[in-house]
N, C-alpha and C. Protein backbone atom coordinates (compact mmCIF):
# COMPACT_ATOMS: atom_id res chain seq x y z
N UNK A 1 -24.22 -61.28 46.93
CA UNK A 1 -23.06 -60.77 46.26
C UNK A 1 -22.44 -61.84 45.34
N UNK A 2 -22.60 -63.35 45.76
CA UNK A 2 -22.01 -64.06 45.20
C UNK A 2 -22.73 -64.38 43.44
N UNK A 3 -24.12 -64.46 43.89
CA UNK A 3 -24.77 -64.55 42.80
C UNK A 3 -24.61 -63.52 41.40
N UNK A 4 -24.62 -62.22 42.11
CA UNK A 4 -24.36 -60.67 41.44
C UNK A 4 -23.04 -60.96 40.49
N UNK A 5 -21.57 -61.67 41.38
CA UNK A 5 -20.32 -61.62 40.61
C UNK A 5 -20.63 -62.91 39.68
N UNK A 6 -21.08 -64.30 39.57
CA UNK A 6 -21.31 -65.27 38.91
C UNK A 6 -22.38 -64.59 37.83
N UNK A 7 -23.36 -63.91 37.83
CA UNK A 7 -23.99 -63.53 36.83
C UNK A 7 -22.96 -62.50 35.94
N UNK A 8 -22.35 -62.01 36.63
CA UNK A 8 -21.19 -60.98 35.58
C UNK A 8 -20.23 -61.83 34.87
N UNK A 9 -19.44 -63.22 35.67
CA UNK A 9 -19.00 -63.90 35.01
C UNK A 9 -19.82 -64.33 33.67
N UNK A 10 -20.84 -64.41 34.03
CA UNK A 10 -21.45 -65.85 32.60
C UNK A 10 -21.80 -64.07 31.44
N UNK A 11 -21.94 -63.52 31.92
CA UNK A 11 -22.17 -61.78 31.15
C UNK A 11 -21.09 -61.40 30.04
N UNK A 12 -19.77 -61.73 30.63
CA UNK A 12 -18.37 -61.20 30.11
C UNK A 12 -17.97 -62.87 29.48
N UNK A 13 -18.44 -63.85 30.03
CA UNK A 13 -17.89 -65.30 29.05
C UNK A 13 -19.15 -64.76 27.78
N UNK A 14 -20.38 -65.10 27.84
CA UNK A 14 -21.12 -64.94 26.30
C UNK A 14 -20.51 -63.80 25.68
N UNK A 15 -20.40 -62.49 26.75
CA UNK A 15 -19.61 -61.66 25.24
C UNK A 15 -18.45 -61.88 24.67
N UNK A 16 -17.68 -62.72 25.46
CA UNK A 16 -16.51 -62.63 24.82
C UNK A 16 -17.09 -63.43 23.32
N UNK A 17 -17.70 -65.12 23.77
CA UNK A 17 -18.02 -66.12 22.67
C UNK A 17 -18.55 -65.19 21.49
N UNK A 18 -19.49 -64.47 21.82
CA UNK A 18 -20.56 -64.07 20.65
C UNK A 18 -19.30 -62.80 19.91
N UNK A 19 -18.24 -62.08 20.39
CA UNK A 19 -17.34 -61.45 19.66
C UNK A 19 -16.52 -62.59 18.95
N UNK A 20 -15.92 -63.35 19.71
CA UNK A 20 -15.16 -64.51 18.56
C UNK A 20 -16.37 -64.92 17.31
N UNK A 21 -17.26 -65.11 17.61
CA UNK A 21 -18.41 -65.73 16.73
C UNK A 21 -18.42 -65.19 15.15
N UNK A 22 -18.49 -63.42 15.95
CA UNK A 22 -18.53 -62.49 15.21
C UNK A 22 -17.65 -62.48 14.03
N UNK A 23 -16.36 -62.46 14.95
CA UNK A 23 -15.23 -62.23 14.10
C UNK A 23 -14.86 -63.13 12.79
N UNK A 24 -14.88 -64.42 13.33
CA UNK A 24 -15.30 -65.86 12.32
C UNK A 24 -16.29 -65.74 11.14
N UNK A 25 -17.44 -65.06 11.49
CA UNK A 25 -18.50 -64.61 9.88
C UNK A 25 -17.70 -63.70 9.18
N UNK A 26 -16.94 -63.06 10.31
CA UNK A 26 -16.69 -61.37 9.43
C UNK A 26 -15.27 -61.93 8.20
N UNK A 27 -14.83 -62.96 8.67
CA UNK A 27 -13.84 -63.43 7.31
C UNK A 27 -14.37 -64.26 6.57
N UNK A 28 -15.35 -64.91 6.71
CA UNK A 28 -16.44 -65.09 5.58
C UNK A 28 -17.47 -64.46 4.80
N UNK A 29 -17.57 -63.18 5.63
CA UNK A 29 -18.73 -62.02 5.01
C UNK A 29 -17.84 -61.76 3.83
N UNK A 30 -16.37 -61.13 3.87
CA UNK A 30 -15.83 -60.64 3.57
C UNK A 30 -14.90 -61.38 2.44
N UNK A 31 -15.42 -62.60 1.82
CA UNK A 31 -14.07 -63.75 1.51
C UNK A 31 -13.17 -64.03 1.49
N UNK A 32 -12.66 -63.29 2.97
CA UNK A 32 -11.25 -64.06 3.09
C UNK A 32 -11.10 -64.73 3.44
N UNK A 33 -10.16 -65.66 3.47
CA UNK A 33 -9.77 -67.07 3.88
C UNK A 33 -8.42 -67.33 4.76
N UNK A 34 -8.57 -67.51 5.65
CA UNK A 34 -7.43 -68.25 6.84
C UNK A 34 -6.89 -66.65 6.51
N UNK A 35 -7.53 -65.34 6.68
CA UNK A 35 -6.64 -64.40 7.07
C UNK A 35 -5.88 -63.54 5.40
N UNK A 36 -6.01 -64.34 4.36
CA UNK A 36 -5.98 -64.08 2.89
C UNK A 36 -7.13 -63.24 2.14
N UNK A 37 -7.10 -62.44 2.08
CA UNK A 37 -7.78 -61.66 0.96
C UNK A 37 -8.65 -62.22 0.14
N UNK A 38 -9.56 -61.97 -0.29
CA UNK A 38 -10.35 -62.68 -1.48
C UNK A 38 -9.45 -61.53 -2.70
N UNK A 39 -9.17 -62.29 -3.78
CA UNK A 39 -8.22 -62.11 -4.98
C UNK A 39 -6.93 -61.85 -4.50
N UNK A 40 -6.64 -62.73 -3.42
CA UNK A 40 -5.22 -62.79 -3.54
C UNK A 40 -4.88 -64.06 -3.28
N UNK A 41 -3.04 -64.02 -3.07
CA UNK A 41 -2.76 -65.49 -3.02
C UNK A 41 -1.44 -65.33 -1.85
N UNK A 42 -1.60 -66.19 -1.15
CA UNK A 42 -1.42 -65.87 0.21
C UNK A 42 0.33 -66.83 0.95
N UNK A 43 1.37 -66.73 1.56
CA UNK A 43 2.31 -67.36 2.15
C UNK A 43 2.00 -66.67 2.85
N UNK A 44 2.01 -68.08 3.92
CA UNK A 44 2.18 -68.04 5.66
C UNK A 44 3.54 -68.47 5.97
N UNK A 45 4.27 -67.95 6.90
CA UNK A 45 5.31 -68.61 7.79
C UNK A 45 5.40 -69.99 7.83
N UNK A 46 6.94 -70.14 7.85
CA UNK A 46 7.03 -71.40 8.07
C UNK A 46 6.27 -71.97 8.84
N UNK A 47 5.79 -73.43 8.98
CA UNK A 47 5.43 -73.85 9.98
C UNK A 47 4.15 -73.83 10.76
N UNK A 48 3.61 -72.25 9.71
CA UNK A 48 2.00 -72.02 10.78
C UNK A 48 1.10 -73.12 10.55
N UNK A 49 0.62 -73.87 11.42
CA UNK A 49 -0.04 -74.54 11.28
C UNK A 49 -1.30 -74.86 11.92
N UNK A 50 -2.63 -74.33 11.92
CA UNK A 50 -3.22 -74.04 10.61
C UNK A 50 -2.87 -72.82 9.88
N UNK A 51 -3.24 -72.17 8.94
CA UNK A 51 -2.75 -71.53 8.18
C UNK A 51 -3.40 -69.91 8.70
N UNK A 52 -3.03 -68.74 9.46
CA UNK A 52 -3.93 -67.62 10.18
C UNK A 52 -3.34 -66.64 9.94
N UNK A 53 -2.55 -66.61 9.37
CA UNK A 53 -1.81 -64.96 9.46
C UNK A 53 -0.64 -64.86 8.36
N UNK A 54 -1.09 -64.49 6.99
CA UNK A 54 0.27 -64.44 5.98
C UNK A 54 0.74 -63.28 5.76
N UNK A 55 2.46 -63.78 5.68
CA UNK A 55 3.70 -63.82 5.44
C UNK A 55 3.46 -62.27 4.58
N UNK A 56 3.17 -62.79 3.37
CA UNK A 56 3.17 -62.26 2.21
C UNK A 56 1.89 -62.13 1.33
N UNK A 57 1.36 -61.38 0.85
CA UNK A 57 0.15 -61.17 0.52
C UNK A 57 -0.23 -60.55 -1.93
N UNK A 58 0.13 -61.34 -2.24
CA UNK A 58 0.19 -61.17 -3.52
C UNK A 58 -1.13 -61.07 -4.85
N UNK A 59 -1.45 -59.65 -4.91
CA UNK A 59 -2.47 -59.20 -5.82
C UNK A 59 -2.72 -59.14 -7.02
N UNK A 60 -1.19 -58.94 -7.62
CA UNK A 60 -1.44 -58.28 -9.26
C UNK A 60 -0.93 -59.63 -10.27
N UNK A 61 -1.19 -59.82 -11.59
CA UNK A 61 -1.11 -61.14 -12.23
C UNK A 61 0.65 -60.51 -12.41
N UNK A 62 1.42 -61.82 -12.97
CA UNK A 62 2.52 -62.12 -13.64
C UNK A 62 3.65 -62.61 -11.67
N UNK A 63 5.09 -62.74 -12.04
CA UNK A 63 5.30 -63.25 -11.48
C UNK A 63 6.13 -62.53 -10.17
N UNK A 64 6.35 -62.98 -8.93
CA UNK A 64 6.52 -62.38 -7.98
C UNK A 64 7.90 -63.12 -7.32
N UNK A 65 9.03 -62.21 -7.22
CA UNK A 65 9.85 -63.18 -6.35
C UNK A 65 9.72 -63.28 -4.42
N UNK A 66 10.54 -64.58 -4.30
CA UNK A 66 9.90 -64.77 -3.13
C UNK A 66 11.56 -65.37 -2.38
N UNK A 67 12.07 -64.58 -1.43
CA UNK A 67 13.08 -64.37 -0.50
C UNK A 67 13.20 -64.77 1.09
N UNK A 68 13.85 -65.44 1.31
CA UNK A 68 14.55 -66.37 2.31
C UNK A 68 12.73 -67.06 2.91
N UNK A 69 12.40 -68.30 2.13
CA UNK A 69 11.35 -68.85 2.40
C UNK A 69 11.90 -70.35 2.15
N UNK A 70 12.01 -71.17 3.38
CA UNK A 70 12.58 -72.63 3.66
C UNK A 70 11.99 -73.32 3.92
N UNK A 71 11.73 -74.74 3.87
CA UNK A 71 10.93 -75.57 4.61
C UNK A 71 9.37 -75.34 4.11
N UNK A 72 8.61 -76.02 5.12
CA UNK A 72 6.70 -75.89 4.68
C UNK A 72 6.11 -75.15 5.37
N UNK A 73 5.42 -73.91 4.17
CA UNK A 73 4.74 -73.52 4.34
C UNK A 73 3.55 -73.41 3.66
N UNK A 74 2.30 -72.80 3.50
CA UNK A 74 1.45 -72.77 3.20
C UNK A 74 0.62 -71.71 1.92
N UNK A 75 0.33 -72.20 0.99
CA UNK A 75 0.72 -71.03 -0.02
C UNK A 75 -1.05 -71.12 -0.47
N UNK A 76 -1.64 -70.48 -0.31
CA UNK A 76 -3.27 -70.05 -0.75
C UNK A 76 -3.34 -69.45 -1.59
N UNK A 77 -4.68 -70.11 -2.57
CA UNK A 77 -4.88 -69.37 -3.59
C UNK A 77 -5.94 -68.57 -3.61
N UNK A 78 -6.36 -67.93 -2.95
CA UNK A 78 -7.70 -67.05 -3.05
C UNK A 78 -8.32 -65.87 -3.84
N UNK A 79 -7.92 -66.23 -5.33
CA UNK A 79 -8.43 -65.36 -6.50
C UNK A 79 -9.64 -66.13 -7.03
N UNK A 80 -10.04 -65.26 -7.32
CA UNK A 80 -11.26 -65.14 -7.94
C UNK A 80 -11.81 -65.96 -9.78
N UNK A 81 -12.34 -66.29 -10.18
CA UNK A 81 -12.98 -66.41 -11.79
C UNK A 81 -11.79 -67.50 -12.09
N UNK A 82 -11.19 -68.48 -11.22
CA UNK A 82 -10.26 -69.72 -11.95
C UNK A 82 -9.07 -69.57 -12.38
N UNK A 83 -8.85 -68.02 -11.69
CA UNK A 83 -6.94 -67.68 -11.69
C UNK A 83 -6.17 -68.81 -10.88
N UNK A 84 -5.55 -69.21 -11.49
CA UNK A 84 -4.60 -69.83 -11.03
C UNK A 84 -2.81 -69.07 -10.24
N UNK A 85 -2.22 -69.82 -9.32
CA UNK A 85 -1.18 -69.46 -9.25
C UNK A 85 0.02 -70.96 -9.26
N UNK A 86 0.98 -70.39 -9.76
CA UNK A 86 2.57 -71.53 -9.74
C UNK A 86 3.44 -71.27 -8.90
N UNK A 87 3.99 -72.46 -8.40
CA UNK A 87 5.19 -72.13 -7.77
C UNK A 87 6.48 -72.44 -8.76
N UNK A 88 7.48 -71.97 -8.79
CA UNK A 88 8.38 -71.65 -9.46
C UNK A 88 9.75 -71.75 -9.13
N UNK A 89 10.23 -72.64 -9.77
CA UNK A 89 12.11 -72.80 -9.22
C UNK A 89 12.73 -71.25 -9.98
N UNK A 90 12.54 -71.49 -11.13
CA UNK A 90 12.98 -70.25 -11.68
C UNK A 90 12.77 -68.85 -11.06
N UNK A 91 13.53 -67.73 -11.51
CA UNK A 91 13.13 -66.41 -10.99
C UNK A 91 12.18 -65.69 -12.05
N UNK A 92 11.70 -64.85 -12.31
CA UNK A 92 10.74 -64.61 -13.21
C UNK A 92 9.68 -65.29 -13.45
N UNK A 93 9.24 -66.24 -12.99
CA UNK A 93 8.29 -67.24 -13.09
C UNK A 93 8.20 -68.62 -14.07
N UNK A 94 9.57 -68.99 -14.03
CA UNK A 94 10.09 -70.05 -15.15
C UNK A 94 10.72 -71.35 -14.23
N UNK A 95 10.33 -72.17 -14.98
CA UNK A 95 10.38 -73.47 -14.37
C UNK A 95 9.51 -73.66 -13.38
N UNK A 96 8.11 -73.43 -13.92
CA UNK A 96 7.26 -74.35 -12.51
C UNK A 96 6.96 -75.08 -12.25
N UNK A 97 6.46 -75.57 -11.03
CA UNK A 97 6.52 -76.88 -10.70
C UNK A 97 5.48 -77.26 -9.62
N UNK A 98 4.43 -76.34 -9.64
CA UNK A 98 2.96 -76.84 -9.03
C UNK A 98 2.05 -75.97 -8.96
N UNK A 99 1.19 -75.88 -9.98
CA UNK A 99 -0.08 -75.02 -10.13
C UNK A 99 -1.07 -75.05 -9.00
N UNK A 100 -1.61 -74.42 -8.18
CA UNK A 100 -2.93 -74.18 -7.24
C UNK A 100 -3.94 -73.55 -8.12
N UNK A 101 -4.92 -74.32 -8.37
CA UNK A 101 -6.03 -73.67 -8.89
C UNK A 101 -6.75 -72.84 -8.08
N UNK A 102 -7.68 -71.82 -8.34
CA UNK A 102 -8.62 -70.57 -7.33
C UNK A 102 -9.27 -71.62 -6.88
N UNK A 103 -9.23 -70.84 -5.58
CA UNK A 103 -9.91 -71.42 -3.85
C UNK A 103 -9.04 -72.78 -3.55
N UNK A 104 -7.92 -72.46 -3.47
CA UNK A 104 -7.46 -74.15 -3.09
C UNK A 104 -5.89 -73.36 -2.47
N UNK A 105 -5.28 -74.65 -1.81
CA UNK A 105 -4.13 -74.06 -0.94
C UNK A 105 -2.82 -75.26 -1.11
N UNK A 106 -1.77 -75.06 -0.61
CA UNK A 106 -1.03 -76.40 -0.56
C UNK A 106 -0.20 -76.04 0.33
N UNK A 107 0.22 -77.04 1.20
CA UNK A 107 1.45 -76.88 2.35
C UNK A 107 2.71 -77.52 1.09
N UNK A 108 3.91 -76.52 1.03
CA UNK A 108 5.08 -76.94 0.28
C UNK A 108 6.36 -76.24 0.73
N UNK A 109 7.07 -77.25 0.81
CA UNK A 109 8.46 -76.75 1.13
C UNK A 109 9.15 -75.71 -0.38
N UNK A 110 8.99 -75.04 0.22
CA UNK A 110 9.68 -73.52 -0.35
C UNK A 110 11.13 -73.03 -1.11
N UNK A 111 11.68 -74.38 0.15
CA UNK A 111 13.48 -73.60 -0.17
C UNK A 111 13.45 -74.34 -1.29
N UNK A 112 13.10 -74.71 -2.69
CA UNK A 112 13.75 -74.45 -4.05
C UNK A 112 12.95 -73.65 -4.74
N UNK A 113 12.07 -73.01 -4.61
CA UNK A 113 10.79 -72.28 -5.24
C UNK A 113 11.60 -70.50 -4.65
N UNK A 114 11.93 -70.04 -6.36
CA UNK A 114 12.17 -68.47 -6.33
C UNK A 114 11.43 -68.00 -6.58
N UNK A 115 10.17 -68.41 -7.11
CA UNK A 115 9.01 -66.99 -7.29
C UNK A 115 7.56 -67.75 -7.31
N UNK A 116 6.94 -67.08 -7.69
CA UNK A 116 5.47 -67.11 -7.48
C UNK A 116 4.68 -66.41 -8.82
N UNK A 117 4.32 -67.49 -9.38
CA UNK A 117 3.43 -66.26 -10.44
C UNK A 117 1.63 -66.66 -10.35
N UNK A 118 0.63 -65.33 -10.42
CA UNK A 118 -0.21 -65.13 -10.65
C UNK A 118 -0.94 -64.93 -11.81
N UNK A 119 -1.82 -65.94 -12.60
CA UNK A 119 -1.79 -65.67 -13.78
C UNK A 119 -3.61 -66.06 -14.12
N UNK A 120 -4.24 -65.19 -15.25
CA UNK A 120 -5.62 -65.00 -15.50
C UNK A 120 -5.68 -66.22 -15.95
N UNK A 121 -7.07 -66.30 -15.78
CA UNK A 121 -7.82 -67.89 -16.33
C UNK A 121 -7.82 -67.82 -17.52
């Protein structure tokens, strides 16, 4: 009997591993990144650290405002063909003040940054 329940243990540990395994390709099958969309550009919560689950999820080009966001967080760029995105003191997307080029990310404190713009290569 003892052998019977230890073989079910090691049964239910590999499946669990080989489902995490799974899951890990499936956001690379798929190009997303840390939980970001492929062609989008991504804020996580304050503080997440590493970066797994965003905030806010931003698709379409021009600029986006961005509301009660303080301190560091994590802002991904995961568009496609060398779109870039800015962060922005201004509202409308004026006055920026740090470009992320496509496929790249930056941890930045937020509270002076009002918007976010998305813009074609």
């Amino acid at each position: 009997m003892r052998r019977i329940t230890h073989a079910l243990a090691a049964l239910a540990l590999a499946s669990a591993a080989l489902t995490t395994a799974a899951a890990g390709t499936a956001d690379a099958a798929d190009g997303s990144w840390a939980g970001c969309p492929y062609g989008a550009v991504c804020v996580y919560p304050q503080n997440q650290d590493p970066a797994s689950s965003p905030s806010d999820v931003f698709w379409s080009y021009g600029a986006h405002p961005l509301h009660n966001q303080y301190g560091n967080h994590w802002v991904l760029n995961n568009q496609s063909g060398g779109a870039h995105a800015h962060l922005c003191r201004g509202s409308g997307g004026t006055d920026c003040v740090y470009d992320i080029a496509a496929q790249n990310g930056v941890r930045y404190d937020l509270g002076p940054i009002n918007s976010i713009t998305l813009d074609r290569p």
